[in-house]
Protein backbone atom coordinates (compact mmCIF):
# COMPACT_ATOMS: atom_id res chain seq x y z
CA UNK A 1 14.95 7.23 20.39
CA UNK A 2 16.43 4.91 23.16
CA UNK A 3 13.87 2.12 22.90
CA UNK A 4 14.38 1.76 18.85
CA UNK A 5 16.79 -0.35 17.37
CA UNK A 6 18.78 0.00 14.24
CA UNK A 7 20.37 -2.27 11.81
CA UNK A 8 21.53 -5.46 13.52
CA UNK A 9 20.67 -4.11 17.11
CA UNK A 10 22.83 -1.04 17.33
CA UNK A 11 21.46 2.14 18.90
CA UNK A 12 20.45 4.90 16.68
CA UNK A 13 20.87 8.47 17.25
CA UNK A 14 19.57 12.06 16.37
CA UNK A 15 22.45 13.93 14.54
CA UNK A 16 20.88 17.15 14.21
CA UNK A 17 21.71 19.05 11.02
CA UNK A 18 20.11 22.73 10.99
CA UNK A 19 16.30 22.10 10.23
CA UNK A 20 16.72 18.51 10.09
CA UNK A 21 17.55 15.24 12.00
CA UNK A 22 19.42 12.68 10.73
CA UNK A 23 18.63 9.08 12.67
CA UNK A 24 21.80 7.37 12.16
CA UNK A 25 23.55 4.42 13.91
CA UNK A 26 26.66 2.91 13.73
CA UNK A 27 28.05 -0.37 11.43
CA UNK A 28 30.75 -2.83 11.19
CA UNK A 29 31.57 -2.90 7.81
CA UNK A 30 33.00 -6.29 8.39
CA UNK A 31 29.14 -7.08 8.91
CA UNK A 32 27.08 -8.27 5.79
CA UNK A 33 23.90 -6.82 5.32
CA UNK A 34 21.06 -9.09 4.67
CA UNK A 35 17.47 -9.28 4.49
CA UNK A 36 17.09 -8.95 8.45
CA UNK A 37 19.37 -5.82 8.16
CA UNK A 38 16.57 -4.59 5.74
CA UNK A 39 13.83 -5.62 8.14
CA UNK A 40 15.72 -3.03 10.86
CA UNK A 41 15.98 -0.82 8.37
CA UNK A 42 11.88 -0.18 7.51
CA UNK A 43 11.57 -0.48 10.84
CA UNK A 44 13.32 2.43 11.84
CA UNK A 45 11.89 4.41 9.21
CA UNK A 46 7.87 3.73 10.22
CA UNK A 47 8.92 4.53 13.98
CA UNK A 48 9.76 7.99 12.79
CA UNK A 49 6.73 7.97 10.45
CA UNK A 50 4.43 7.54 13.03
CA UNK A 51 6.26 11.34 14.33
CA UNK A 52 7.39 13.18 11.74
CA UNK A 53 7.77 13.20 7.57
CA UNK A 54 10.26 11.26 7.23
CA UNK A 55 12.82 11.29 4.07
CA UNK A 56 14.35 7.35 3.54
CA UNK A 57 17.44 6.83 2.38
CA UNK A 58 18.58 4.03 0.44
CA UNK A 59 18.98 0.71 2.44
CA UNK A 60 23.08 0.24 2.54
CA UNK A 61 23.86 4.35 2.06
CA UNK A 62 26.80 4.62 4.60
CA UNK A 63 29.28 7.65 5.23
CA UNK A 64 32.58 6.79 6.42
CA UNK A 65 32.87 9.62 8.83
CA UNK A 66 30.82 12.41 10.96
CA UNK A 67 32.41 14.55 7.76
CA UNK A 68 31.39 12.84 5.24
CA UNK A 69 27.73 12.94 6.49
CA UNK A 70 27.64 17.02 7.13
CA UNK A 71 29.30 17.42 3.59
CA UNK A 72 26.17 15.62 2.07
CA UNK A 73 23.61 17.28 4.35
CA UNK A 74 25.33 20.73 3.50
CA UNK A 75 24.85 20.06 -0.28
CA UNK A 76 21.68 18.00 -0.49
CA UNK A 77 20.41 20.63 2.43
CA UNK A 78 17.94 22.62 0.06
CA UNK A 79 16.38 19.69 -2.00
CA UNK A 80 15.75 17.67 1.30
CA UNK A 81 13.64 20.72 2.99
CA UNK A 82 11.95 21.19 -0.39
CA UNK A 83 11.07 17.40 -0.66
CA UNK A 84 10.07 17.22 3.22
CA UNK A 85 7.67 20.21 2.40
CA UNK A 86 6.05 18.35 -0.76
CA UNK A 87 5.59 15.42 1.07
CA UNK A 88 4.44 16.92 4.89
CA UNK A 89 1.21 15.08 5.83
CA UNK A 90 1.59 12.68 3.04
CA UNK A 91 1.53 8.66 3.34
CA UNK A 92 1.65 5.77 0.77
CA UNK A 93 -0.73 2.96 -0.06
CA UNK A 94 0.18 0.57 -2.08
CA UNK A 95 -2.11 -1.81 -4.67
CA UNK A 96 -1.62 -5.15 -6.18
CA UNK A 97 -3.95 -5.66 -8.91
CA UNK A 98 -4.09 -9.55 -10.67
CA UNK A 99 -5.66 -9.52 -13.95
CA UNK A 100 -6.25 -12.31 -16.11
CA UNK A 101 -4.50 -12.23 -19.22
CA UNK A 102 -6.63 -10.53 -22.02
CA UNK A 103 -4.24 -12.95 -24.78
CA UNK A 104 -4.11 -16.34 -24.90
CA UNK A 105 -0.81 -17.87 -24.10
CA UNK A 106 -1.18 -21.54 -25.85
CA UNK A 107 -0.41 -20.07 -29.22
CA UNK A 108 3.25 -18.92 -27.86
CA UNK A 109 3.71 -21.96 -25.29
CA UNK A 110 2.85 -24.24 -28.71
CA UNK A 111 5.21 -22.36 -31.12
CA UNK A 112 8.19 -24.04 -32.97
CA UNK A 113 11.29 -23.37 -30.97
CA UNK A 114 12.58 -22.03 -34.33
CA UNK A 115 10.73 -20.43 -36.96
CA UNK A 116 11.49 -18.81 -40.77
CA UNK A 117 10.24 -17.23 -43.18
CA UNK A 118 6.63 -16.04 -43.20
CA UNK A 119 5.69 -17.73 -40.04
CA UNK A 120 8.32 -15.91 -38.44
CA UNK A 121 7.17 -12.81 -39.26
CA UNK A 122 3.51 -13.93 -38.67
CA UNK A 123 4.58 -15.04 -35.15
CA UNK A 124 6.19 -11.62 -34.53
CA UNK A 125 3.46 -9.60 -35.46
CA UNK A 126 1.08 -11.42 -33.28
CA UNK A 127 3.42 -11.42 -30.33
CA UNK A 128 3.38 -7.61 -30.80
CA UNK A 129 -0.33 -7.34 -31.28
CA UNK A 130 -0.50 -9.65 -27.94
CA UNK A 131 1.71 -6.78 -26.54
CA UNK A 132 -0.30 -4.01 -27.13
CA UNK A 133 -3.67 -5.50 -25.87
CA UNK A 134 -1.96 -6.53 -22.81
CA UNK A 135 -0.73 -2.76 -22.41
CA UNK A 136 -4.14 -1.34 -23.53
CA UNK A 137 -5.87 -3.21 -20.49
CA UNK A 138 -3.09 -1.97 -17.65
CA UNK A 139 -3.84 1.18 -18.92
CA UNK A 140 -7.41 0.83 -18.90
CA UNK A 141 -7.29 -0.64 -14.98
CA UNK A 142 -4.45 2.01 -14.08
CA UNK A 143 -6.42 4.50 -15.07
CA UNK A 144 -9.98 3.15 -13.65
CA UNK A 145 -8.20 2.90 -10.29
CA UNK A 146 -6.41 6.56 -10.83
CA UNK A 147 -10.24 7.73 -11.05
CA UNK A 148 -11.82 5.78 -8.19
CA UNK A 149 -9.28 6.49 -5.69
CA UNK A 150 -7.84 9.81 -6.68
CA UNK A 151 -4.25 10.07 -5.67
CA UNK A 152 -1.83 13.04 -5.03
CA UNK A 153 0.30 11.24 -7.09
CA UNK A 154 0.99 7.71 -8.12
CA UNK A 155 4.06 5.24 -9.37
CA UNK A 156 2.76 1.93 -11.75
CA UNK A 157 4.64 -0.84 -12.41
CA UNK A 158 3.07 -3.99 -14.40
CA UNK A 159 4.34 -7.74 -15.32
CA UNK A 160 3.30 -10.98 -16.53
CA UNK A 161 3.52 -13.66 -14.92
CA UNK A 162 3.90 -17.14 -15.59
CA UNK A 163 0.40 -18.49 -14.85
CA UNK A 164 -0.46 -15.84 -17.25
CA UNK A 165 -2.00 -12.94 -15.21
CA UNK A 166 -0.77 -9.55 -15.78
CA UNK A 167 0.17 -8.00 -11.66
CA UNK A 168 -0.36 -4.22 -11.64
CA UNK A 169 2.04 -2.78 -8.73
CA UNK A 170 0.06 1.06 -7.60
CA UNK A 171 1.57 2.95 -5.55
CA UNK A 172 -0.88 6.05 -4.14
CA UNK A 173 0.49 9.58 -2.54
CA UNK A 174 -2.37 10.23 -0.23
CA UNK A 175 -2.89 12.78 2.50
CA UNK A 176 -2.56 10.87 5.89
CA UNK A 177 -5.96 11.84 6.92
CA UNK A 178 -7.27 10.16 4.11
CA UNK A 179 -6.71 6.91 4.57
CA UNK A 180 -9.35 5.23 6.63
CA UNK A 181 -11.47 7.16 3.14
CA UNK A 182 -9.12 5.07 0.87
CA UNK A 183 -9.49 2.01 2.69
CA UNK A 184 -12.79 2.00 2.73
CA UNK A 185 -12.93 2.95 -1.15
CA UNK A 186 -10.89 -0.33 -1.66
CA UNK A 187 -13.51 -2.44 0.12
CA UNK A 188 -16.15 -1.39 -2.50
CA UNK A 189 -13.63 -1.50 -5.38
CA UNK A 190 -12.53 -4.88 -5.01
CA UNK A 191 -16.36 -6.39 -4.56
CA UNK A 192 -17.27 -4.35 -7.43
CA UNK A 193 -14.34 -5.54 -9.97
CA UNK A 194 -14.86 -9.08 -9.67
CA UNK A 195 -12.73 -9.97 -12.92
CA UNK A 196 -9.47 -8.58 -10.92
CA UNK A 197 -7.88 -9.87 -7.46
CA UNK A 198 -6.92 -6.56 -5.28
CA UNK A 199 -4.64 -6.55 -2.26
CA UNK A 200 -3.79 -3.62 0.09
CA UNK A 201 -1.36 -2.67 2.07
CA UNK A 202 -0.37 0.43 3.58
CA UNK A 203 0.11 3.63 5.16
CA UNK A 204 3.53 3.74 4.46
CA UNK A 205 6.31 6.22 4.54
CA UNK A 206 6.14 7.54 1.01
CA UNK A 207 9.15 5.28 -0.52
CA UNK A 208 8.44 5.39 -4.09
CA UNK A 209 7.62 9.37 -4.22
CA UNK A 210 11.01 9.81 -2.10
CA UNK A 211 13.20 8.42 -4.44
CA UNK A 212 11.37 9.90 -7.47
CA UNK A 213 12.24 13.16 -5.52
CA UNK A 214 15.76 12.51 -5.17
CA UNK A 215 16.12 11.29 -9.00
CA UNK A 216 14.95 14.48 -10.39
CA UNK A 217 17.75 16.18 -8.22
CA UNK A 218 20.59 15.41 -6.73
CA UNK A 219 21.31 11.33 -6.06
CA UNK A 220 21.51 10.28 -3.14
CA UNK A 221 24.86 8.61 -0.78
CA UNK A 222 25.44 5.27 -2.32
CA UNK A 223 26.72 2.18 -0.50
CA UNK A 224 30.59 2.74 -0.10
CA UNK A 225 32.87 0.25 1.13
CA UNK A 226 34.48 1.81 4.76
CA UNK A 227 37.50 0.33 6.62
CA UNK A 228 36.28 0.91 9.72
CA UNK A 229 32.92 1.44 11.77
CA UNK A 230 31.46 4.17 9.95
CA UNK A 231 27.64 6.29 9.82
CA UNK A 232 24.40 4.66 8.61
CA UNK A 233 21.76 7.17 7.53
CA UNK A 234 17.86 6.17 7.88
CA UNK A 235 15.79 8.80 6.64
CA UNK A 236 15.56 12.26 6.83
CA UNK A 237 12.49 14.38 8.17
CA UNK A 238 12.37 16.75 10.14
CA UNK A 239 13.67 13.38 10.28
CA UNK A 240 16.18 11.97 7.96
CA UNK A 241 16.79 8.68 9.03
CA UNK A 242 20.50 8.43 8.15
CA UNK A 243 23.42 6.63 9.60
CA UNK A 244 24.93 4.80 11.85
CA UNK A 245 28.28 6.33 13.45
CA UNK A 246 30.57 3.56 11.59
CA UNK A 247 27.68 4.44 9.13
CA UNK A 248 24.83 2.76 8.04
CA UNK A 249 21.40 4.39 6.92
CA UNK A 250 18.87 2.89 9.20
């Protein structure tokens, strides 16, 4: 690990921890993280990807001390080498999927800033209808993806946006040796489904399936405020990038 780089420069180093490794590196707490610091961060953690699975932990999780990390590891022990083992030769692709609106908008953007009565209630009713078409057709393109690119596993997210397309955010658990299959899949997909804009990006380190991991058990460090240089974790696998000694989670 001497050629990579943690947040804001610092060295990181292999704190080994029974069965696992925890890539830390130290932090000035009187150092404000920013979006560069998060930059280091994801950097860290796809360096280890590319060697190991590799457990993230929250951007800003910090430990004060050396104790204060082995008292998590100790607890959190089991549920890390259960989640390592669900997600061992696993990666993460993720979608963006922009739909035209199936609703008109000029009926809402041409409403009376105030209305009563009957038009009130006619105005609610088809603001709700409007809501359920919108939701019927992300379903309908969640699910057409779910079947054309059959995931392990998958996290969907969906919003409007102000030029009124509705953005689909996929994420995709995929085995690792899979993904020159799925990118190839996407090529054919996004000719074929002309009425949608598709963008790709991936392999990743499995963020999304990580943290859904850790919210069904136990949560994970949060950011703590530390007088003095303290441990920054990165992730955990057989690597669990983890902290810094003055500690910040690389």
């Amino acid at each position: 690990m001497e050629s990579v780089l943690g947040v804001s420069g610092n060295q990181v180093f292999l704190y080994p921890a029974s069965d696992l490794a925890i890539i830390v590196s130290e932090h000035n707490p009187q150092e404000t993280l920013n979006q560069k610091s998060g930059v280091d961060h994801a950097r860290v953690i796809a360096d280890c990807f590319q060697h190991s699975t590799v457990l993230p932990f929250r951007f800003g999780t910090v430990f004060g001390d050396d104790e204060a990390l082995r008292k998590s590891i100790r607890s959190n022990q089991r549920q890390f080498l259960g989640n390592i083992d669900k997600l061992r030769g696993k990666t993460e692709m993720h979608l963006k999927i922009f739909v035209d609106d199936c609703c008109g908008r000029e009926v809402e953007r041409h409403q009376p800033a105030e209305s009563v009565g009957r038009e009130y209630l006619s105005n609610l009713r088809e603001s709700a209808t409007r809501t359920r078409e919108r939701q019927t057709r992300a379903r309908a393109v969640s699910f057409q993806m779910h079947r054309l690119f059959l995931p392990l596993d998958e996290e969907v997210s969906c919003r409007l946006t102000d030029s009124g397309k509705m953005v689909l955010d996929i994420s995709h658990l995929i085995d690792r040796k899979c993904v020159e299959r799925y990118q190839n899949k996407f090529a054919t997909t996004s000719a074929m489904l002309r009425e949608c804009h598709m963008q790709i990006s991936g392999p990743w380190p499995p963020y999304h399936f990580v943290h859904r991991l850790t919210r069904n058990g136990h949560p994970q460090p949060q950011p703590a405020a530390i007088p003095a240089p303290v441990h920054a974790a990165d992730a955990a696998a057989p690597v669990l990038h983890m902290m810094e000694h003055a500690a910040l989670l690389a």
